[in-house]
Protein backbone atom coordinates (compact mmCIF):
# COMPACT_ATOMS: atom_id res chain seq x y z
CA UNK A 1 -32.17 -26.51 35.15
CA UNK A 2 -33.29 -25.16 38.28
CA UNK A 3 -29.91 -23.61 40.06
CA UNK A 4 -27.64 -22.39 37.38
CA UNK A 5 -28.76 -21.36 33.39
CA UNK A 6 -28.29 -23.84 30.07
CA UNK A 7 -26.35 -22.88 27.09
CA UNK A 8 -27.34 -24.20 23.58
CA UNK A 9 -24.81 -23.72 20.69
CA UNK A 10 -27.87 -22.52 18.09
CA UNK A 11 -28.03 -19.79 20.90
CA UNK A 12 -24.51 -19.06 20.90
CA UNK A 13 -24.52 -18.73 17.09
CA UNK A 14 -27.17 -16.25 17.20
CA UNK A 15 -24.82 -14.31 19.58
CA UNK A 16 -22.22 -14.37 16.97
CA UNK A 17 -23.95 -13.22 14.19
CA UNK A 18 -25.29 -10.49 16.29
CA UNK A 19 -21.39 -9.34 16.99
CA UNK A 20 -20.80 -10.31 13.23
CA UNK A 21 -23.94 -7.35 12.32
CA UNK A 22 -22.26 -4.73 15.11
CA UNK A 23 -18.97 -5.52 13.26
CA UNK A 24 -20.27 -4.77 9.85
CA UNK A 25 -21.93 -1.83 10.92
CA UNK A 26 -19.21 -0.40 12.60
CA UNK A 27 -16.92 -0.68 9.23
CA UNK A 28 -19.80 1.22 7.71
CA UNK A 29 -19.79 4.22 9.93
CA UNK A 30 -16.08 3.84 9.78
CA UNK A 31 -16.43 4.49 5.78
CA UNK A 32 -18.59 7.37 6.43
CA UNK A 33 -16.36 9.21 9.42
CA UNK A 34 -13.39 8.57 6.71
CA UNK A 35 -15.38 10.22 3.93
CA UNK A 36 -16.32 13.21 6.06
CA UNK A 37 -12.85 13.36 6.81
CA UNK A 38 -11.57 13.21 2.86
CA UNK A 39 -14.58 15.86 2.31
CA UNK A 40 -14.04 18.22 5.43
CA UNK A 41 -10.32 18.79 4.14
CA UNK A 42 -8.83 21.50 6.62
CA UNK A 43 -12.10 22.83 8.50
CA UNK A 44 -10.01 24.67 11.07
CA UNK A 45 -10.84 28.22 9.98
CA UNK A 46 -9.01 31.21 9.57
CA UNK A 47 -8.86 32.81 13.48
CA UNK A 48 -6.56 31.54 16.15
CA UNK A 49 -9.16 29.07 17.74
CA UNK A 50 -8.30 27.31 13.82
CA UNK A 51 -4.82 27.79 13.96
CA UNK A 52 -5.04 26.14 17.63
CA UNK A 53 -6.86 23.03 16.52
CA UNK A 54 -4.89 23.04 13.19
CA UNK A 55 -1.82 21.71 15.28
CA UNK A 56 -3.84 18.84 16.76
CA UNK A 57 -6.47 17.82 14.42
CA UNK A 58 -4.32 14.96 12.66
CA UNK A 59 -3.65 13.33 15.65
CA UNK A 60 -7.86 14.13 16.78
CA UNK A 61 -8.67 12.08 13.67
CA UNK A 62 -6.32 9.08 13.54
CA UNK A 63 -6.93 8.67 17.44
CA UNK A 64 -10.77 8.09 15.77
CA UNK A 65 -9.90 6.15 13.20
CA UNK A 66 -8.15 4.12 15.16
CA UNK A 67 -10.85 4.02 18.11
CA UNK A 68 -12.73 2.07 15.42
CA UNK A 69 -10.52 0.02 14.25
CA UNK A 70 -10.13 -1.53 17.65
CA UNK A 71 -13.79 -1.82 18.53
CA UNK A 72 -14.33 -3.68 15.33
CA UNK A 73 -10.88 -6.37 15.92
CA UNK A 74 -12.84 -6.79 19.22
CA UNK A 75 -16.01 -7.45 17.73
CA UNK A 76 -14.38 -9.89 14.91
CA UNK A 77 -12.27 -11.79 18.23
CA UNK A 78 -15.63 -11.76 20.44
CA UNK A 79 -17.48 -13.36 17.30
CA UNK A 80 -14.81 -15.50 16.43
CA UNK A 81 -14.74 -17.44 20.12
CA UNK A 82 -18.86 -17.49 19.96
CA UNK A 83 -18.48 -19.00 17.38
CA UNK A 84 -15.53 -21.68 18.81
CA UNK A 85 -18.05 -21.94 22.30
CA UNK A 86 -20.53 -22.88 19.90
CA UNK A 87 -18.75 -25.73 18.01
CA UNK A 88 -17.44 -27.34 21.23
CA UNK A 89 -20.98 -27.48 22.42
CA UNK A 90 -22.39 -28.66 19.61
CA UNK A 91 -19.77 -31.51 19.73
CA UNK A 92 -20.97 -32.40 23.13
CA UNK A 93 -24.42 -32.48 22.45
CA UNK A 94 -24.13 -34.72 19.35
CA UNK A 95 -24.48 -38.18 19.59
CA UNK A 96 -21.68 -40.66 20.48
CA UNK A 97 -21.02 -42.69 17.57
């Protein structure tokens, strides 16, 4: 195609399962950040600069946990219509019949 760009579904697939990968990697560093978490405990420290971030560290860490939670719904959603673009052009390109 000379003015504009073409669009194959086996393309599009490989797009999905390239979000699907991101996705599954991203609930792996999730699993690590929550073990470090679990293992860290109360790392604040015993001065004032600990008692300081004592009062605001629950909120630091579910604002993180939750910061990956909603990068890996969007990944799952962005795979999901890939993978919907995909099947409708598959469906046009197959024969008539």
């Amino acid at each position: 195609m000379e003015n504009g760009y073409t669009a194959g579904w086996p393309g599009i697939m490989r797009g999905a399962g390239a979000y699907d990968d991101e996705a599954t990697h991203a609930r792996e560093v999730l699993r690590r950040v929550t073990e470090a978490f679990a293992r860290a405990g109360r790392p604040m420290g015993h001065d004032h600069y600990g008692a300081e971030l004592e009062k605001s560290f629950p909120q630091l860490k579910a604002d993180v946990i939750d910061a990956f939670h909603a990068h890996i719904a969007d990944l799952d959603r962005t795979r999901d219509g890939l993978r919907v673009t995909a099947a409708g052009y598959r469906a046009a390109d197959a024969p008539e019949g």
